[in-house]
Structures are given as C-alpha cells and as structure tokens.
N, C-alpha and C. Protein backbone atom coordinates (compact mmCIF):
# COMPACT_ATOMS: atom_id res chain seq x y z
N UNK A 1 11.00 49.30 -69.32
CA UNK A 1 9.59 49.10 -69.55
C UNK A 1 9.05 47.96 -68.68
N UNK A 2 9.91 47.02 -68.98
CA UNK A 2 9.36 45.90 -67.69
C UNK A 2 9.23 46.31 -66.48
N UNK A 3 10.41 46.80 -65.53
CA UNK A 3 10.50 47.26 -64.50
C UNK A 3 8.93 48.02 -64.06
N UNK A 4 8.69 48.68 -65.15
CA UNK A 4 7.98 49.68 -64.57
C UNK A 4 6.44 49.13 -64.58
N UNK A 5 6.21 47.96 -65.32
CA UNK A 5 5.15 47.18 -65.05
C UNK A 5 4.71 46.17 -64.03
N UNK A 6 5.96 45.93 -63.81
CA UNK A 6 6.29 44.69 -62.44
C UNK A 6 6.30 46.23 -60.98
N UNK A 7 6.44 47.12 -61.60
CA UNK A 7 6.46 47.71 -60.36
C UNK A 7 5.09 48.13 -60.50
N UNK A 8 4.20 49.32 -61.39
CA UNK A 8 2.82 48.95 -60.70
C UNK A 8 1.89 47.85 -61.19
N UNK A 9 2.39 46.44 -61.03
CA UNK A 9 1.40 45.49 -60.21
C UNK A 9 1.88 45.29 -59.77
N UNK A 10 2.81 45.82 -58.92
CA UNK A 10 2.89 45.18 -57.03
C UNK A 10 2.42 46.33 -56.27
N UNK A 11 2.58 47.97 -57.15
CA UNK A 11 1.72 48.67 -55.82
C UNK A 11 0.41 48.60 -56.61
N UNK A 12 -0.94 48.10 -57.37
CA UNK A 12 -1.64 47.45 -57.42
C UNK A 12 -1.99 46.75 -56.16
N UNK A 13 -1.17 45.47 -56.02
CA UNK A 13 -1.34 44.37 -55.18
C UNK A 13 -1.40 45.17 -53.77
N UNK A 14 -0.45 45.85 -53.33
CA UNK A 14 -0.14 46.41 -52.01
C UNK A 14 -1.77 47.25 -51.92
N UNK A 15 -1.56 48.07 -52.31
CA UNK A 15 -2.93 48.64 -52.40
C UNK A 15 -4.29 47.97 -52.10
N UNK A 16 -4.40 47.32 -53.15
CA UNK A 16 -5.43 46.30 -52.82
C UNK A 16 -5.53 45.29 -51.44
N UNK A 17 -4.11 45.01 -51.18
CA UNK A 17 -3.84 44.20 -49.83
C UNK A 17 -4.45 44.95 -48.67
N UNK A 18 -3.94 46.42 -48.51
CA UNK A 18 -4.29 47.35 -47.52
C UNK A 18 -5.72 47.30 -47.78
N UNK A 19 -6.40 47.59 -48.90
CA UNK A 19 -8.38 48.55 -49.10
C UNK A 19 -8.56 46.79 -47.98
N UNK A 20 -8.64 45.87 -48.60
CA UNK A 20 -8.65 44.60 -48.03
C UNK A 20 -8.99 44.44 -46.30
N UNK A 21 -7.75 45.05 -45.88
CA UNK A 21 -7.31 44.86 -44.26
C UNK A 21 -7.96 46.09 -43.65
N UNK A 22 -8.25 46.63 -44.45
CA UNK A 22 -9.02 48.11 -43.35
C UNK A 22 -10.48 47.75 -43.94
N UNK A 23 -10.85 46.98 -45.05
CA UNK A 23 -12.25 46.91 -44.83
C UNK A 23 -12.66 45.62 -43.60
N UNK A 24 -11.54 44.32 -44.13
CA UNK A 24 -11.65 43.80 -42.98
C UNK A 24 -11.96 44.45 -41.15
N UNK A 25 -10.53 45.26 -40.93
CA UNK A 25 -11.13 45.46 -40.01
C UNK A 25 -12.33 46.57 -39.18
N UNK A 26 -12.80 47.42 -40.71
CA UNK A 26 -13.85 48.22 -39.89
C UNK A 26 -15.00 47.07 -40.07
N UNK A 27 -15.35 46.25 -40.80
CA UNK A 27 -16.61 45.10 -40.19
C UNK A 27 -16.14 44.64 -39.00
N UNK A 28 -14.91 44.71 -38.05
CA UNK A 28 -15.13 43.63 -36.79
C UNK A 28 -14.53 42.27 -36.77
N UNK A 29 -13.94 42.34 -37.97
CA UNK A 29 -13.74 40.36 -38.63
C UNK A 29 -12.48 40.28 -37.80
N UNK A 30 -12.19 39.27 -37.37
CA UNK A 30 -10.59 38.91 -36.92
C UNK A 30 -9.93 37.45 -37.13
N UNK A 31 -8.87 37.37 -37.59
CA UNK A 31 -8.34 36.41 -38.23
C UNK A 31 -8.27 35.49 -36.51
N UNK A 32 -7.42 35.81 -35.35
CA UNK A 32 -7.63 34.82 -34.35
C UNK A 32 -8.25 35.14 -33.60
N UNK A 33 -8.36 34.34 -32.31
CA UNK A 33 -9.12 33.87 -31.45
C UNK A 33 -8.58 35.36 -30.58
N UNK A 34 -9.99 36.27 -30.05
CA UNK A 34 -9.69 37.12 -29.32
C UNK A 34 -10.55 37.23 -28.13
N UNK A 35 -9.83 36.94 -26.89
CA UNK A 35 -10.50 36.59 -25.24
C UNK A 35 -10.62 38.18 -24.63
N UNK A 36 -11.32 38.40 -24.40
CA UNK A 36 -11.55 39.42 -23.32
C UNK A 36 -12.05 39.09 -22.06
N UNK A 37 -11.54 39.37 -20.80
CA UNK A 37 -12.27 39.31 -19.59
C UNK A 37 -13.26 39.89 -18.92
N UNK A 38 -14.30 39.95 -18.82
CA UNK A 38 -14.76 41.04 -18.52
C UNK A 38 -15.57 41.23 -16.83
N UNK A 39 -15.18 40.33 -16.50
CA UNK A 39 -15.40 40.11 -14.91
C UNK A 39 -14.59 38.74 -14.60
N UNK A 40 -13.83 38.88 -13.38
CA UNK A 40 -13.43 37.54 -12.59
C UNK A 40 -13.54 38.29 -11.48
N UNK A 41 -14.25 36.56 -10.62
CA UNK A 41 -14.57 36.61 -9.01
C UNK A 41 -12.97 37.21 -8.59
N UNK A 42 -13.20 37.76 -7.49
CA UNK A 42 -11.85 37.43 -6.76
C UNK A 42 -11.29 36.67 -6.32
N UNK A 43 -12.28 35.33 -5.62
CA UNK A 43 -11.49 34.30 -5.60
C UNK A 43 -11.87 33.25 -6.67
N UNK A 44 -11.09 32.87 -7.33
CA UNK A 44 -10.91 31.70 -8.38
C UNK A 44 -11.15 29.79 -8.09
N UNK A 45 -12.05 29.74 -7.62
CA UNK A 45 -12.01 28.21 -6.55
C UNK A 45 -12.22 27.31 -7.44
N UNK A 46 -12.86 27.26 -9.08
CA UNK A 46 -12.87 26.57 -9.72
C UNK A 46 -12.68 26.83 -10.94
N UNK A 47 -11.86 25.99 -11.80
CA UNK A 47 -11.49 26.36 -13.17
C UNK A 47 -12.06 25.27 -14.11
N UNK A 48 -12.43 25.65 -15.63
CA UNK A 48 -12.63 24.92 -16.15
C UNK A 48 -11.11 24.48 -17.10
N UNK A 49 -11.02 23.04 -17.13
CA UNK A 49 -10.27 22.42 -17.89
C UNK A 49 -10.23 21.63 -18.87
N UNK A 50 -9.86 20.92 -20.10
CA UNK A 50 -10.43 20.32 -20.80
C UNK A 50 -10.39 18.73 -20.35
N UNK A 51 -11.99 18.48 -20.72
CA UNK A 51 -12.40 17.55 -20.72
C UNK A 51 -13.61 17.27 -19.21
N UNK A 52 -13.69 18.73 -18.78
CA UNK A 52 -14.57 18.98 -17.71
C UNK A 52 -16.03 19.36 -18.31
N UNK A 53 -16.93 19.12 -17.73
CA UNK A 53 -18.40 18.91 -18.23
C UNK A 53 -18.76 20.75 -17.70
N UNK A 54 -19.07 21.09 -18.25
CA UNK A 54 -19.38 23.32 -18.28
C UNK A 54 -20.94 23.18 -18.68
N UNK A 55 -21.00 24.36 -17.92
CA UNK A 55 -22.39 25.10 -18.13
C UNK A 55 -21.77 26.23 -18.19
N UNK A 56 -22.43 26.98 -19.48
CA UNK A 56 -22.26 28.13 -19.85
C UNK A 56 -23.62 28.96 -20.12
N UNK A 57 -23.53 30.24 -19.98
CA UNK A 57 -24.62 30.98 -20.13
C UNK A 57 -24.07 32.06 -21.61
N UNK A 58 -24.60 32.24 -22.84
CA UNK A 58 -23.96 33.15 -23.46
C UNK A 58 -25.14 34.31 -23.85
N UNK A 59 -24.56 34.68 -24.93
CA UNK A 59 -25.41 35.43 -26.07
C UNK A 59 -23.94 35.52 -26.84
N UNK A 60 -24.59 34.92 -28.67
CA UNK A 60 -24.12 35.16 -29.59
C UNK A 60 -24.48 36.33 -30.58
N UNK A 61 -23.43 36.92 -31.17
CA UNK A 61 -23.82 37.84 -32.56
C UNK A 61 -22.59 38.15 -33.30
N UNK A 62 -22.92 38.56 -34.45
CA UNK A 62 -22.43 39.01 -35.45
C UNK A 62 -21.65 40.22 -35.27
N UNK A 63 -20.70 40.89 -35.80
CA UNK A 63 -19.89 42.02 -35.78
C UNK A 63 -20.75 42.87 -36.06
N UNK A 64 -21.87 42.77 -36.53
CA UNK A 64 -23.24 44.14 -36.65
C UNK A 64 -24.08 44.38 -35.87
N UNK A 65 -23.84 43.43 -34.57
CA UNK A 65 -24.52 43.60 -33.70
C UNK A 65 -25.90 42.69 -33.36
N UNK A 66 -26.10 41.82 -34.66
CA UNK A 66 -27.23 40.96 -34.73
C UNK A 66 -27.04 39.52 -34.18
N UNK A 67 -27.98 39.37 -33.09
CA UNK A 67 -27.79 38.61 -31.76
C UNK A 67 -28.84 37.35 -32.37
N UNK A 68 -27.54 36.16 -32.99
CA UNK A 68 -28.39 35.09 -33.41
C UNK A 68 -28.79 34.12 -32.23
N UNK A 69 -28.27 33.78 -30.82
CA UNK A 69 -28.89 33.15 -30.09
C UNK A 69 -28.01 33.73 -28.80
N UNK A 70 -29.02 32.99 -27.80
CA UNK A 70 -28.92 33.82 -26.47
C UNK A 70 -29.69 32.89 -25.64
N UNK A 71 -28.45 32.05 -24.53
CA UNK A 71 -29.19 31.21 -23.88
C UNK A 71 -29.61 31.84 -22.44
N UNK A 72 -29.28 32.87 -22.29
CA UNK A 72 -30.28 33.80 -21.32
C UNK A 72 -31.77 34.12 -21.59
N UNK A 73 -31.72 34.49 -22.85
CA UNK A 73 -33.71 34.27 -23.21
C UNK A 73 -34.09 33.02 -22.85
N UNK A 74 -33.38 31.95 -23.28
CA UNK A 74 -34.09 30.80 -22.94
C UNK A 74 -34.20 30.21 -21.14
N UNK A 75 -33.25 31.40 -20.52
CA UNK A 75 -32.98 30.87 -19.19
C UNK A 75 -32.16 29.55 -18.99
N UNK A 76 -31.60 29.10 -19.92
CA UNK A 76 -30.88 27.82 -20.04
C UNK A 76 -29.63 27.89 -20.81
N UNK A 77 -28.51 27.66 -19.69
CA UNK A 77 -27.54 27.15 -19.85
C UNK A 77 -26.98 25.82 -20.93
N UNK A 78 -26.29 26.17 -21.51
CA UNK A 78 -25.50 25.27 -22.38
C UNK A 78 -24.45 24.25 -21.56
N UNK A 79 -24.78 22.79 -21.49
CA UNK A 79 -23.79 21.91 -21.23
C UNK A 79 -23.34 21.16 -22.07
N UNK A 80 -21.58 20.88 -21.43
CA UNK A 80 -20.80 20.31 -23.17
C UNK A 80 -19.52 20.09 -22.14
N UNK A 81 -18.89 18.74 -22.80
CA UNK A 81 -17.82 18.60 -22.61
C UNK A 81 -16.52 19.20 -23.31
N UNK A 82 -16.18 20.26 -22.24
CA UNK A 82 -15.09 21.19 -22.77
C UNK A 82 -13.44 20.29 -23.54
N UNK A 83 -13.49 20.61 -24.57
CA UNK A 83 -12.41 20.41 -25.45
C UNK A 83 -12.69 19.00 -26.26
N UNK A 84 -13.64 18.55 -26.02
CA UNK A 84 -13.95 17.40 -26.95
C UNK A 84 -14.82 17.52 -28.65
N UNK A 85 -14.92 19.16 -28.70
CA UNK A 85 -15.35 18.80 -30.09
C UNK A 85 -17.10 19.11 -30.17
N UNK A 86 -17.63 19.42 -29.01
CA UNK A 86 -19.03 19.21 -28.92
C UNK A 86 -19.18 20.56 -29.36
N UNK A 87 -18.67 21.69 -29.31
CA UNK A 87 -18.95 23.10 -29.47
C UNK A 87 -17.97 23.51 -30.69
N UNK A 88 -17.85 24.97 -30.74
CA UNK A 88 -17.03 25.67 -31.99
C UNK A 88 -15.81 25.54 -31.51
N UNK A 89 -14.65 25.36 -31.99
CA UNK A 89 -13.30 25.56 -31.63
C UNK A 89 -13.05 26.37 -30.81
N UNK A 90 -13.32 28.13 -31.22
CA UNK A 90 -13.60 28.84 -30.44
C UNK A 90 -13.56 29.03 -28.78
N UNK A 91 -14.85 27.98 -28.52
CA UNK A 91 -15.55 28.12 -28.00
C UNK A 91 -14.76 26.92 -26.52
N UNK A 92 -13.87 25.94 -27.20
CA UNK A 92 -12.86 25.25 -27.14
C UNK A 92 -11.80 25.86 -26.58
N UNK A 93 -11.45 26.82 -27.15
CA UNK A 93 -10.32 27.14 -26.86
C UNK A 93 -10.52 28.54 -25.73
N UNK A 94 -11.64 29.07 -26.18
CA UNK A 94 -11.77 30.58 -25.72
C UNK A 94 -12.48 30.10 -24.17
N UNK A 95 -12.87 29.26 -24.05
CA UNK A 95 -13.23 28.99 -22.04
C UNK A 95 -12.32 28.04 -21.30
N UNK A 96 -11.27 27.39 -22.39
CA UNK A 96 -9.94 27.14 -21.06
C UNK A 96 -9.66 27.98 -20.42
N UNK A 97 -9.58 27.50 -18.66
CA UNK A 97 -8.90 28.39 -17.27
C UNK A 97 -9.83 29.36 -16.74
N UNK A 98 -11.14 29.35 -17.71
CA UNK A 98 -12.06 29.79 -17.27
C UNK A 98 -12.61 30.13 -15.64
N UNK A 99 -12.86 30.93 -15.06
CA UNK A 99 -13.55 30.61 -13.50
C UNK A 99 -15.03 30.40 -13.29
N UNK A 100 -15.65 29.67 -12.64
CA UNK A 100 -16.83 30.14 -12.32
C UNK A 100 -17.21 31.39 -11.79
N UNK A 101 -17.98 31.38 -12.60
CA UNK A 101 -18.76 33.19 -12.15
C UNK A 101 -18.08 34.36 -13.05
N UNK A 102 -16.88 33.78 -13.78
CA UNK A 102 -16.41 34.85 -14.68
C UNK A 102 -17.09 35.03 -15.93
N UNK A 103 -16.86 36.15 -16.90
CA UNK A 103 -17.59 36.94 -17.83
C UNK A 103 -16.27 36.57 -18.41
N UNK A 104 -16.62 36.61 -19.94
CA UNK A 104 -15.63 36.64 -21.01
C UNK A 104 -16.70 37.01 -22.45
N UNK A 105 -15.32 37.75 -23.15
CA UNK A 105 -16.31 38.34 -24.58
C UNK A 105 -14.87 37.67 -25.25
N UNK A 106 -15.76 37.03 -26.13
CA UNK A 106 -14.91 36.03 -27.48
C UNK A 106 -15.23 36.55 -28.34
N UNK A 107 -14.04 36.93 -29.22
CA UNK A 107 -14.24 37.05 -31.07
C UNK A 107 -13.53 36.41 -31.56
N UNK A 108 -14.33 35.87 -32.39
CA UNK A 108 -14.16 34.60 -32.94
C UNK A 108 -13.96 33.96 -34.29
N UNK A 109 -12.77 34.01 -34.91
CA UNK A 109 -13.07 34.06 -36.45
C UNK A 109 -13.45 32.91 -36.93
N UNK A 110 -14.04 33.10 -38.25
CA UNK A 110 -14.69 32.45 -39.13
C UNK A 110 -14.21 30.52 -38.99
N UNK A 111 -12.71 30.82 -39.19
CA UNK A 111 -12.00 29.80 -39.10
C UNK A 111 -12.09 28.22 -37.79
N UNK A 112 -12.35 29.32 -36.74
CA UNK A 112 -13.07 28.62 -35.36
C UNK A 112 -14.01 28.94 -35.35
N UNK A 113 -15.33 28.93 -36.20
CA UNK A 113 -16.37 28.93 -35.73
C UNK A 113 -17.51 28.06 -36.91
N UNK A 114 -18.21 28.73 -37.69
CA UNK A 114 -18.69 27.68 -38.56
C UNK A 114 -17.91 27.82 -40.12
N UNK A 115 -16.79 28.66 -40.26
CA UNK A 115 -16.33 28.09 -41.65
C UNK A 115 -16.95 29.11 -42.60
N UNK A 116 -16.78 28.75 -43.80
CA UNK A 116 -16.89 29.22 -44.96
C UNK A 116 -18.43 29.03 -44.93
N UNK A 117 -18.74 27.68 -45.02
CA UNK A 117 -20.24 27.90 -45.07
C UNK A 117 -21.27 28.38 -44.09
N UNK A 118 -20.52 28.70 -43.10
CA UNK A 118 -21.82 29.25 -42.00
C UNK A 118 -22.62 28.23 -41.20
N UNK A 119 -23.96 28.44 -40.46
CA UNK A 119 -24.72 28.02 -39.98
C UNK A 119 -26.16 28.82 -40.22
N UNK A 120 -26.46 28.48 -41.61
CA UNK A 120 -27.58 29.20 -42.35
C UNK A 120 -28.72 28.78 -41.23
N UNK A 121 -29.67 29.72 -41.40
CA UNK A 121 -30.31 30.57 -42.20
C UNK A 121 -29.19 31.94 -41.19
N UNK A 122 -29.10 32.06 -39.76
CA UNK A 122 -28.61 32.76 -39.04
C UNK A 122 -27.16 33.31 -38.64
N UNK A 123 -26.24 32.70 -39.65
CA UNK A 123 -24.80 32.89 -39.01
C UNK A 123 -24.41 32.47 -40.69
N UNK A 124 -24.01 34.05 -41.62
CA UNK A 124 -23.58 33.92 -42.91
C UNK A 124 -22.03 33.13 -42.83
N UNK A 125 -21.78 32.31 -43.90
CA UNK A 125 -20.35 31.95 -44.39
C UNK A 125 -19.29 32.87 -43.91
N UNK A 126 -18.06 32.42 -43.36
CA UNK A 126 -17.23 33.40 -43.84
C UNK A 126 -17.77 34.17 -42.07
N UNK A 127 -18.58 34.48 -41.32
CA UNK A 127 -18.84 35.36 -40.24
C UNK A 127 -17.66 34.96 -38.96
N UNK A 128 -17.29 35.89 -38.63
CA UNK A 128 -16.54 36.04 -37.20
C UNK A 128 -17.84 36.53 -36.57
N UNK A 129 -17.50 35.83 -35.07
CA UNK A 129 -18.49 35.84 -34.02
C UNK A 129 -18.13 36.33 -33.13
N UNK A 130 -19.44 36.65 -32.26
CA UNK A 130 -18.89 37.49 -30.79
C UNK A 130 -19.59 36.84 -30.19
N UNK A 131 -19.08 36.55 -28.73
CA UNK A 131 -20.03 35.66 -27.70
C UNK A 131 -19.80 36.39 -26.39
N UNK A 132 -20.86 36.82 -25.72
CA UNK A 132 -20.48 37.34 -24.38
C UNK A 132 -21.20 36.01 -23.44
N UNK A 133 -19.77 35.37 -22.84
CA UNK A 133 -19.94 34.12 -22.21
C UNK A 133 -20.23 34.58 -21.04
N UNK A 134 -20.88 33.62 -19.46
CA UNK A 134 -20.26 33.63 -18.37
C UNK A 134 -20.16 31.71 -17.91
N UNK A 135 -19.40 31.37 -17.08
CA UNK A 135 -19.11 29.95 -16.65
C UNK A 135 -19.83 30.08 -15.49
N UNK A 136 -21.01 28.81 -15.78
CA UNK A 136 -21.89 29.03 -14.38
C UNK A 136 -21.53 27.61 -13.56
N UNK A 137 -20.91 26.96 -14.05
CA UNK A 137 -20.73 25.93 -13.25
C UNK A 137 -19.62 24.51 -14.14
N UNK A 138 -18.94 23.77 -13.25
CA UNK A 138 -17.85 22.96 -13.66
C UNK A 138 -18.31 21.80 -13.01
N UNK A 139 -18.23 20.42 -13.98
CA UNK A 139 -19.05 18.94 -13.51
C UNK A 139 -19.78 19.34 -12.27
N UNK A 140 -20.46 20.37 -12.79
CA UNK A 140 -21.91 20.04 -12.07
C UNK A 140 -22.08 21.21 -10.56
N UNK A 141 -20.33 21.75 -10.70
CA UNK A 141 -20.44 22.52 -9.54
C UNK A 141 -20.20 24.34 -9.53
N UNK A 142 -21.08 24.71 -8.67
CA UNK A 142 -20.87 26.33 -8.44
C UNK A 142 -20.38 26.99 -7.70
N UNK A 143 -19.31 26.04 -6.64
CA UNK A 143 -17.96 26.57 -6.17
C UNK A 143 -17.57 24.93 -5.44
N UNK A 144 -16.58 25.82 -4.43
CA UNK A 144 -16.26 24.43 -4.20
C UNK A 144 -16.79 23.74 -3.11
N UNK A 145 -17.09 24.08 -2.30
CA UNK A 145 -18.36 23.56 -1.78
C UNK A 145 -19.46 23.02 -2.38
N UNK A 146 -19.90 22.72 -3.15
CA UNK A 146 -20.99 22.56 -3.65
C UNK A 146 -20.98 20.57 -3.61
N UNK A 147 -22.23 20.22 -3.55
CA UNK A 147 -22.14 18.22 -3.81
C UNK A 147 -22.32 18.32 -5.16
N UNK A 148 -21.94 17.11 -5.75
CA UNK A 148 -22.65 17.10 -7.37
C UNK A 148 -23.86 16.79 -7.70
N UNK A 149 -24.47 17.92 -8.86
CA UNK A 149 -25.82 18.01 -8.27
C UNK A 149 -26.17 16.66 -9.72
C-alpha cells in the first residue's frame, strides 16, 4: 500500500515536471544565456572586450513578440562600459568577442536580465528577453582606422 502511494506521487511529480518544461518551452522562456549570430563582417578588426566602452544599437522584446524598447526608433545608440555592471548580465555576457558591424540575437533569461520582479510597467517579473543587438563601435571606434572620436 505504501509502495503504491510513493509511487503515484512521484509519477504525479514527473508529470507535472514535464506539463512544466513544455509549457515553459512553448512561451520561448530559457533558463541560459542563448547567443545567436546573425551577421559577422568578414573581416573582424575590432572586438569588444570587457571593460571596453560599446555602442550598441538594439531592439528589445518579449517571447510574444512585444518590442519594449528599440534604440533604432530613437536613432541612438546605447553606450556602456562592457562588463562593469552598467547593463543586464545578459547583456554582459552576451556581447563579449563581439565584432563591429556584427548582428547578434540574445535570449535572455529572467535570471540575467531583470529578475523576478521585472522592469514594470514594460518588462513582467519572471520575463526572458530577446534582443536583436548590432556593435556599432568599440572606445569610440568603427574600425581600425578610425581616430577617437
């Protein structure tokens, strides 16, 4: 009689573990940090590294497709000192080795990004993010030629 109670609540549990992981993943959610490339120059002349000053161009959204900011509408680039904490972990981790002029799509879980509580009114608790990045420039430059501007 025991046996057979200890056995279904564990396929209970299993069950429930799985409805869990497939609802997880038809929303889009992902537990780590997932890089996609989606353009690199051919030649690579500058990389970003941590603790190098970046301009980035993105658009952010949600796994539903709802695009909470986008520094292409604004025509303005995001600058931040890469790996110091100024941005999402993410965001940290997901543009090391970066190139100028390359494209990258980040998903981004909850965990590296704002947490449990979110970034209300626009980015719920608990949200994994998507960012379609590009690196427009490294301390200040857009290849290697370039002076510092």
């Amino acid at each position: 009689m025991e046996f057979g109670r200890a056995f279904n609540a564990t396929s209970f549990f299993l069950v429930f573990l799985l409805v869990t992981l497939v609802i997880a993943k038809k929303s889009g959610d992902v537990t780590e940090l997932q890089i996609g490339v989606k353009f690199k120059p051919t030649s690579c002349e500058l990389k970003a590294h941590k603790g190098d000053r970046v301009s980035v161009h993105y658009s952010g959204k949600l796994t539903d497709g709802t695009v909470f900011d986008s520094s292409y509408e604004r025509n303005d680039p995001i600058e931040f000192e890469l790996g110091s904490g100024q941005v999402i972990k993410g965001w940290d981790q997901g543009l090391l080795g970066m190139c100028v002029g390359e494209k990258r799509k980040l998903k981004i879980p909850a965990k590296l990004g704002y947490g449990d509580s979110g970034s209300p009114p626009k980015i719920p608790g608990g949200a994994t993010l998507v960012f379609d990045t590009e690196l427009v420039a490294v301390n200040g430059k857009k290849t290697t030629t370039d002076s510092e501007l």
